[in-house]
PDB file of N, CA and C in Angstrom:
ATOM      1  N   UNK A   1       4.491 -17.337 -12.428  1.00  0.00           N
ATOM      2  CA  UNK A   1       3.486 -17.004 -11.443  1.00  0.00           C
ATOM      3  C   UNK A   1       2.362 -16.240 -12.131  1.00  0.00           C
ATOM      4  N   UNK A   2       0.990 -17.008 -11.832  1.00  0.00           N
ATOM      5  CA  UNK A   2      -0.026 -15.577 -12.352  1.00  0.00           C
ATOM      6  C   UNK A   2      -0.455 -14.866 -11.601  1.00  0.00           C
ATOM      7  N   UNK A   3      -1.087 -13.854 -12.253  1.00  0.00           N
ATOM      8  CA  UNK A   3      -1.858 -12.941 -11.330  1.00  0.00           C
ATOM      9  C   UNK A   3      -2.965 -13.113 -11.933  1.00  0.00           C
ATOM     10  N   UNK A   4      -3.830 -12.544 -10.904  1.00  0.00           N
ATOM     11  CA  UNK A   4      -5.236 -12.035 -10.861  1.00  0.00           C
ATOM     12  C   UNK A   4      -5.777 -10.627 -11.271  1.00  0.00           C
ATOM     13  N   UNK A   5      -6.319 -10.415 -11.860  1.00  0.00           N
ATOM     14  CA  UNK A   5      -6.795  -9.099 -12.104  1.00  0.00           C
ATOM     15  C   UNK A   5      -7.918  -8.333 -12.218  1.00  0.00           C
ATOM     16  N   UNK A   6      -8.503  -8.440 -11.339  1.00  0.00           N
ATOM     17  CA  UNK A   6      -9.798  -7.647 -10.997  1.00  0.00           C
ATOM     18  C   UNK A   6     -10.342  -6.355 -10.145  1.00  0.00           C
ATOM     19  N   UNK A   7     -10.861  -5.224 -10.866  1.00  0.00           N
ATOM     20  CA  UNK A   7     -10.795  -4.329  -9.904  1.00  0.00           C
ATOM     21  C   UNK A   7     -12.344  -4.088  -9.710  1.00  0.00           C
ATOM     22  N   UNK A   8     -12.673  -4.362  -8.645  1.00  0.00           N
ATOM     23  CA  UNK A   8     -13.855  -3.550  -7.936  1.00  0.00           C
ATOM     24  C   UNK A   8     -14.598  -2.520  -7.274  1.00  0.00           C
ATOM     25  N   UNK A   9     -15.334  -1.987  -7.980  1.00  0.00           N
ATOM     26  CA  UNK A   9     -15.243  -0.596  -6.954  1.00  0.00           C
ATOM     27  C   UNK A   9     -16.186  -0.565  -6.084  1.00  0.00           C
ATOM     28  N   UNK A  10     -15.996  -0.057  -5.094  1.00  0.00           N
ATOM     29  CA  UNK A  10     -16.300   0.031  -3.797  1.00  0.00           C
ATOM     30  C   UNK A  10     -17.232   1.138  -3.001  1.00  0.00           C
ATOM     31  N   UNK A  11     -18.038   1.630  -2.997  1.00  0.00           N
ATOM     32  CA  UNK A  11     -18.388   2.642  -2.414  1.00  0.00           C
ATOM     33  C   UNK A  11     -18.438   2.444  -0.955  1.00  0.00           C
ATOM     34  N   UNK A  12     -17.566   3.456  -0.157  1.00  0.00           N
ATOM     35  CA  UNK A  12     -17.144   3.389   0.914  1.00  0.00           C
ATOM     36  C   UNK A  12     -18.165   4.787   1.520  1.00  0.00           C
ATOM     37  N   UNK A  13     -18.670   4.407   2.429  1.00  0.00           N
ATOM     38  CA  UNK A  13     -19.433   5.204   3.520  1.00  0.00           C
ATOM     39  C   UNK A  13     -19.295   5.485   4.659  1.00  0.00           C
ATOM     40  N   UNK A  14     -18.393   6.180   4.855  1.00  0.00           N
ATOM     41  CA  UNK A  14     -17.978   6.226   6.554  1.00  0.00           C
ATOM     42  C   UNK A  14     -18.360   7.947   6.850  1.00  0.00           C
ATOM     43  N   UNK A  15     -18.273   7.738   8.441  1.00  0.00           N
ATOM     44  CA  UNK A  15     -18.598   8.589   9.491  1.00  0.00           C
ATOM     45  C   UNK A  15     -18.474   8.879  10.620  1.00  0.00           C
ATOM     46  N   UNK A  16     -18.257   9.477  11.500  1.00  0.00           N
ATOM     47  CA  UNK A  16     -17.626   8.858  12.622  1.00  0.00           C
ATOM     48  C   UNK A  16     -18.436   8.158  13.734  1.00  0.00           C
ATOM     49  N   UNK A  17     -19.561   7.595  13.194  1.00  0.00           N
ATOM     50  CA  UNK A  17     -20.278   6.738  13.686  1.00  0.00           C
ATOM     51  C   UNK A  17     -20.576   5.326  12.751  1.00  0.00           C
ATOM     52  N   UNK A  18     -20.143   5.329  11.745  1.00  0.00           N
ATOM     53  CA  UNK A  18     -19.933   4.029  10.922  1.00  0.00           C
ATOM     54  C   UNK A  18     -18.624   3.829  10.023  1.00  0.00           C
ATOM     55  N   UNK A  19     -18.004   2.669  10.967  1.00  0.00           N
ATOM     56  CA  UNK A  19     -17.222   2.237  10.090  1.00  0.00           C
ATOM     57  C   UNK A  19     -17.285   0.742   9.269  1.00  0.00           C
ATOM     58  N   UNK A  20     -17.337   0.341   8.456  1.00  0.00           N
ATOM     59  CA  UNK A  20     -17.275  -0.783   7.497  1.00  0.00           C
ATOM     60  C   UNK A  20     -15.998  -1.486   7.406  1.00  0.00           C
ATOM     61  N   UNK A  21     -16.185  -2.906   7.846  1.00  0.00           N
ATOM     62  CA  UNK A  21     -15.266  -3.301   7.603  1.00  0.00           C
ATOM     63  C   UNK A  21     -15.284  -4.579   6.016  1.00  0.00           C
ATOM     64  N   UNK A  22     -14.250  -4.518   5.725  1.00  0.00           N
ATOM     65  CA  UNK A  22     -13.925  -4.930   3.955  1.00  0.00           C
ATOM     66  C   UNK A  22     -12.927  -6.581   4.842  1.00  0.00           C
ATOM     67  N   UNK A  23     -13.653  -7.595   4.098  1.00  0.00           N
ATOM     68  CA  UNK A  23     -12.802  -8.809   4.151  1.00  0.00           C
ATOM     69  C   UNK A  23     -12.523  -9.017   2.862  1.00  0.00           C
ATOM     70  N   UNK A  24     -11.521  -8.916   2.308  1.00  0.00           N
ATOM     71  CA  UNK A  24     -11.171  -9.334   0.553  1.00  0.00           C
ATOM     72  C   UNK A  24     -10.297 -10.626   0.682  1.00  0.00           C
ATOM     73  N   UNK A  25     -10.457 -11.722  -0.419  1.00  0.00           N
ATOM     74  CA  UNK A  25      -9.898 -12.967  -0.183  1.00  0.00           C
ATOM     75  C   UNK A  25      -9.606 -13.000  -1.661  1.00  0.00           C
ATOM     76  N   UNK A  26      -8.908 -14.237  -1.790  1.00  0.00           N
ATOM     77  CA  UNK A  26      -8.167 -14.205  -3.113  1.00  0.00           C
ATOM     78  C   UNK A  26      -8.109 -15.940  -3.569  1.00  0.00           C
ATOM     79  N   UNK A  27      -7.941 -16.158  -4.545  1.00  0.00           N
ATOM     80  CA  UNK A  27      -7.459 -17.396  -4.960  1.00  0.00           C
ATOM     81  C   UNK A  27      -6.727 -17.232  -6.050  1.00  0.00           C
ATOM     82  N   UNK A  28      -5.293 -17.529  -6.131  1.00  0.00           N
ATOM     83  CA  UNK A  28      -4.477 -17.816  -4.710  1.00  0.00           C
ATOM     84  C   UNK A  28      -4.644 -16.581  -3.799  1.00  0.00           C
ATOM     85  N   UNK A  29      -4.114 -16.425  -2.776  1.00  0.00           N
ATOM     86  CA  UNK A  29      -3.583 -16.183  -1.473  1.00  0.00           C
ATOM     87  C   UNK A  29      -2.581 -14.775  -2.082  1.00  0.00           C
ATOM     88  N   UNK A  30      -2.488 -14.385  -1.298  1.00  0.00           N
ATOM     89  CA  UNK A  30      -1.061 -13.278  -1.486  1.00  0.00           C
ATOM     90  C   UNK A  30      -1.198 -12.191  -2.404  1.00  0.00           C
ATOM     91  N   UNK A  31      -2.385 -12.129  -2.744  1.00  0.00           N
ATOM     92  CA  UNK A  31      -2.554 -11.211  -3.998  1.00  0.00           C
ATOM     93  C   UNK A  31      -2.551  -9.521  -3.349  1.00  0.00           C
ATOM     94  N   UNK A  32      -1.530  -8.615  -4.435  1.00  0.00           N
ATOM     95  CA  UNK A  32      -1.828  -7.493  -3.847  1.00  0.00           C
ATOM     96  C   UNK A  32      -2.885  -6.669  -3.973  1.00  0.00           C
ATOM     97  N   UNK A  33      -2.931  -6.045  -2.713  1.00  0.00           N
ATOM     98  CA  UNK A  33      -4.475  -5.158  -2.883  1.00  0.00           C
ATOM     99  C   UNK A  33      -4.485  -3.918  -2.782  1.00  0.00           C
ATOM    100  N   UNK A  34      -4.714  -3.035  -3.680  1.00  0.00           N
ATOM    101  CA  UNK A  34      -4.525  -1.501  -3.870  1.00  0.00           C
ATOM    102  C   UNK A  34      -5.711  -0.780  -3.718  1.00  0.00           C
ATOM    103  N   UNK A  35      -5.636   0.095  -3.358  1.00  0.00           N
ATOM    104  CA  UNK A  35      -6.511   1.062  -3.038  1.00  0.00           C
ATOM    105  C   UNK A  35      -6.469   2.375  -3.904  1.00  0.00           C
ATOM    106  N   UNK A  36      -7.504   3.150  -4.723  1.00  0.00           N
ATOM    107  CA  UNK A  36      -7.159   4.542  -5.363  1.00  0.00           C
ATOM    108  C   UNK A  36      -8.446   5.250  -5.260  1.00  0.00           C
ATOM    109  N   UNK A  37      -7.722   6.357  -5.512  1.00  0.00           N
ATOM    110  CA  UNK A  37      -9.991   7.165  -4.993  1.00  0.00           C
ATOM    111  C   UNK A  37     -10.109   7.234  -6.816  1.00  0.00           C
ATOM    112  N   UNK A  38     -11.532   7.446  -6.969  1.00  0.00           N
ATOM    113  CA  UNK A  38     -12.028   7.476  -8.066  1.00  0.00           C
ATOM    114  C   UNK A  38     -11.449   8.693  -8.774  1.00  0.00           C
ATOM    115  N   UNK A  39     -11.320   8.492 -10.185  1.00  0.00           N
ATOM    116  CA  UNK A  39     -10.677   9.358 -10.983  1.00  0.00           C
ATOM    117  C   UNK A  39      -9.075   9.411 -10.706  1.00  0.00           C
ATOM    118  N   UNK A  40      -8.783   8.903  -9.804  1.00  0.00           N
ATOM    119  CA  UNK A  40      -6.758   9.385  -9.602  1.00  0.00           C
ATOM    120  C   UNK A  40      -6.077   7.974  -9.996  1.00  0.00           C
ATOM    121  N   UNK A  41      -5.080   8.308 -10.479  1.00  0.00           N
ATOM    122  CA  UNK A  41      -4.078   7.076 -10.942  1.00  0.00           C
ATOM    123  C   UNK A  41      -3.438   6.878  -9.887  1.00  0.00           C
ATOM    124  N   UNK A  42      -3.276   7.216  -8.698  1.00  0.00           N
ATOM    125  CA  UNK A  42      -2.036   6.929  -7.645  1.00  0.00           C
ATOM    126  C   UNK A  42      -2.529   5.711  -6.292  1.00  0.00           C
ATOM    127  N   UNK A  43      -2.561   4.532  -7.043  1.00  0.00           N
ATOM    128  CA  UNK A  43      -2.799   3.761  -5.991  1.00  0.00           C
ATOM    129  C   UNK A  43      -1.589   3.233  -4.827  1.00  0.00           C
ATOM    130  N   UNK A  44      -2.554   2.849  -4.019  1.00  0.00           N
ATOM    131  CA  UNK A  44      -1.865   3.245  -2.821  1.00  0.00           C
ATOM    132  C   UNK A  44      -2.030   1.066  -2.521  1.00  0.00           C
ATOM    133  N   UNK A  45      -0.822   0.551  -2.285  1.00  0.00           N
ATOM    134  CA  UNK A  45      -0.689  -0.764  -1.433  1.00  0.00           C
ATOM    135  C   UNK A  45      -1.124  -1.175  -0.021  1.00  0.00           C
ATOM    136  N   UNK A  46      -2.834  -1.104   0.083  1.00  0.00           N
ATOM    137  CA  UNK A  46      -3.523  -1.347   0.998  1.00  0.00           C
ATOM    138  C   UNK A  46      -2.825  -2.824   1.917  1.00  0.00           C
ATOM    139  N   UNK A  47      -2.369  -4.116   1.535  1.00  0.00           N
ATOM    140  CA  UNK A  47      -2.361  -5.007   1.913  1.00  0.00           C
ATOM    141  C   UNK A  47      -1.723  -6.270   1.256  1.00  0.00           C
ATOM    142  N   UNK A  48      -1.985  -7.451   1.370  1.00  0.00           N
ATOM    143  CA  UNK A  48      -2.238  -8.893   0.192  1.00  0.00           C
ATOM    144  C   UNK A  48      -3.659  -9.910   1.198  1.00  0.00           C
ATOM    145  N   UNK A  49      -3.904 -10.279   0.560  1.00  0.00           N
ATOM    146  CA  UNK A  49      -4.880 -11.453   0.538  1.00  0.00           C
ATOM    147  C   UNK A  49      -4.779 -12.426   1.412  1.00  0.00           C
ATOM    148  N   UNK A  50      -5.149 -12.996   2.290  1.00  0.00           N
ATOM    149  CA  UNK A  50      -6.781 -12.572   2.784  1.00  0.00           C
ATOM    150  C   UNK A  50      -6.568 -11.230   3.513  1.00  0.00           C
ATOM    151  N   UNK A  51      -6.771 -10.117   3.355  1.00  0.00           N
ATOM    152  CA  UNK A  51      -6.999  -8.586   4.177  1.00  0.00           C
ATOM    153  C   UNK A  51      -8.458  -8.626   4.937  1.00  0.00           C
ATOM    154  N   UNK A  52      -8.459  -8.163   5.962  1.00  0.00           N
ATOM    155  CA  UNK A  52      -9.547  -7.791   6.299  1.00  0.00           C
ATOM    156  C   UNK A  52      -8.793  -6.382   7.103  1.00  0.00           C
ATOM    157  N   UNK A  53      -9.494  -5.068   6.421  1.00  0.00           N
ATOM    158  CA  UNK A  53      -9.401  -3.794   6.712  1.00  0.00           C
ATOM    159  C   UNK A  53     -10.867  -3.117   6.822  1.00  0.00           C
ATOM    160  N   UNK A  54     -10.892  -1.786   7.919  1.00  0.00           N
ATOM    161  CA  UNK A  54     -11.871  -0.744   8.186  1.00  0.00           C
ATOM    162  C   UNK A  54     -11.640  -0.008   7.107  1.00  0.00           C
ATOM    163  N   UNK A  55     -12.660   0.826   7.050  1.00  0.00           N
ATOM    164  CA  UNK A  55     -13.058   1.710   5.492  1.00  0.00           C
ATOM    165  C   UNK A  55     -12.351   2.693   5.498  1.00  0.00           C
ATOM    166  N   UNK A  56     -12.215   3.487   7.047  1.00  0.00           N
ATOM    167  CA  UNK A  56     -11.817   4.447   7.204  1.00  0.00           C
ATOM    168  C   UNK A  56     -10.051   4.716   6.709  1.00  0.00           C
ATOM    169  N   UNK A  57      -9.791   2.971   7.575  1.00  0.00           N
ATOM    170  CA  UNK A  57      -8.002   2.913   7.218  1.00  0.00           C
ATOM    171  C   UNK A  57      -7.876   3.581   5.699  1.00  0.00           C
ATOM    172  N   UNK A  58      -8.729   2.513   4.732  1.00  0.00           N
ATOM    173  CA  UNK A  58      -8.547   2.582   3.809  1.00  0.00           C
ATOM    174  C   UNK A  58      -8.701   4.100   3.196  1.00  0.00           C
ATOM    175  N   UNK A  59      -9.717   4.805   3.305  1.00  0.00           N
ATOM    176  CA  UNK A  59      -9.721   6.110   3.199  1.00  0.00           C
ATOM    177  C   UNK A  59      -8.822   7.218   3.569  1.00  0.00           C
ATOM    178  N   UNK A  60      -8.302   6.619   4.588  1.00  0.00           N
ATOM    179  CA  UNK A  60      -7.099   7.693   5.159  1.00  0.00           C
ATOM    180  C   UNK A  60      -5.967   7.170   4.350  1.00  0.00           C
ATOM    181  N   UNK A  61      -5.276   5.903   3.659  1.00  0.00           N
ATOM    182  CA  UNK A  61      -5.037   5.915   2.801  1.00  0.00           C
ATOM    183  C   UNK A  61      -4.342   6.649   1.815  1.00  0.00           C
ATOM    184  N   UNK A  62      -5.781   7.026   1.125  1.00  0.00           N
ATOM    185  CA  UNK A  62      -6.228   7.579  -0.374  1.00  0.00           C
ATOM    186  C   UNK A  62      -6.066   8.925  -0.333  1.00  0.00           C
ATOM    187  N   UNK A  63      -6.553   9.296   1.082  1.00  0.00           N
ATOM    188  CA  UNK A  63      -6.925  10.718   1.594  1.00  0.00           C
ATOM    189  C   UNK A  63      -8.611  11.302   0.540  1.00  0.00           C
ATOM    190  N   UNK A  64      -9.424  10.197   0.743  1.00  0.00           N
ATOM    191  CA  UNK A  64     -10.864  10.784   0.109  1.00  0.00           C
ATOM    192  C   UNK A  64     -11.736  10.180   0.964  1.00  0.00           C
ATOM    193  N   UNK A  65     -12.863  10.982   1.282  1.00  0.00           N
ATOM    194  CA  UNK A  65     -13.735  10.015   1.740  1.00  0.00           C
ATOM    195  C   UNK A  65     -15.233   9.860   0.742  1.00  0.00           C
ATOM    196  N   UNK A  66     -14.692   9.815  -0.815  1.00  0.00           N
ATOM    197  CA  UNK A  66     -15.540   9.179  -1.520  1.00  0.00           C
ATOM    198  C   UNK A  66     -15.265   8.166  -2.283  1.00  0.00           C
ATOM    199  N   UNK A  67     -15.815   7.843  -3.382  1.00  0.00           N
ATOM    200  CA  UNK A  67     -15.505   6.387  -3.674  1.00  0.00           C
ATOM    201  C   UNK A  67     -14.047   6.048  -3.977  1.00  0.00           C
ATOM    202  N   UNK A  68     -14.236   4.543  -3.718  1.00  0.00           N
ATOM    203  CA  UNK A  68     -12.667   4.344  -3.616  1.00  0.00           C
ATOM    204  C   UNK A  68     -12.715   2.878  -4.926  1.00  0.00           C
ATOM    205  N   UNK A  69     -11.546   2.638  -5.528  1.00  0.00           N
ATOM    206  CA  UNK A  69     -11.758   1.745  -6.305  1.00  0.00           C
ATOM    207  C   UNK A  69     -10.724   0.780  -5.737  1.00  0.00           C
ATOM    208  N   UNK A  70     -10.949  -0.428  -5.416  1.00  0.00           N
ATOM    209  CA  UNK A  70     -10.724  -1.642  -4.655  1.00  0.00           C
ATOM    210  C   UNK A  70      -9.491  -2.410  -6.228  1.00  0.00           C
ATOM    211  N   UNK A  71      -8.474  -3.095  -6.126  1.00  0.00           N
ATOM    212  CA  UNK A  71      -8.072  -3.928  -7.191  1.00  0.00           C
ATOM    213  C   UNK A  71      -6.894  -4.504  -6.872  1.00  0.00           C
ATOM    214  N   UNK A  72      -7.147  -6.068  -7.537  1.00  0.00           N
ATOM    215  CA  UNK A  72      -6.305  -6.863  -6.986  1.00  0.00           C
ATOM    216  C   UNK A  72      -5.662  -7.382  -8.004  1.00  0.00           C
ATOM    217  N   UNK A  73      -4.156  -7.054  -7.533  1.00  0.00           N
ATOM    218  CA  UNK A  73      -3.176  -7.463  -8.535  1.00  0.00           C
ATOM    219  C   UNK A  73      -2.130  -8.790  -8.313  1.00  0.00           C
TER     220      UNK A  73
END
């Protein structure tokens, strides 16, 4: 089986008047999708592929509400 390996980072902007929502897709399908705030090694298993998640989920998460680095394994 392969994987994919790409990580993107994300700058996430939320408020409690904007939330963003993130559609991430994959080829293949099923790919896992992690979530980590910038600078920390402790990613967190947001989902798999196709995800479509709010910013905030994702932030609460991480527990940051600054940048977050997006990567799919």
């Amino acid at each position: 089986m392969k994987c994919i390996f790409l990580t993107l980072t994300v700058l996430l902007i939320t408020s409690c008047s904007q939330v963003s929502l993130l559609n991430i897709k994959s080829n293949p399908n099923e790919t896992n999708v992690y979530a980590r705030a910038l600078g920390s090694k402790d990613r967190k298993l947001i989902g798999r592929t196709p995800l479509e998640i709010e910013s905030d989920a994702i932030s609460n998460k991480v527990n940051t509400k600054g940048i977050i680095i997006i990567e799919l394994e």
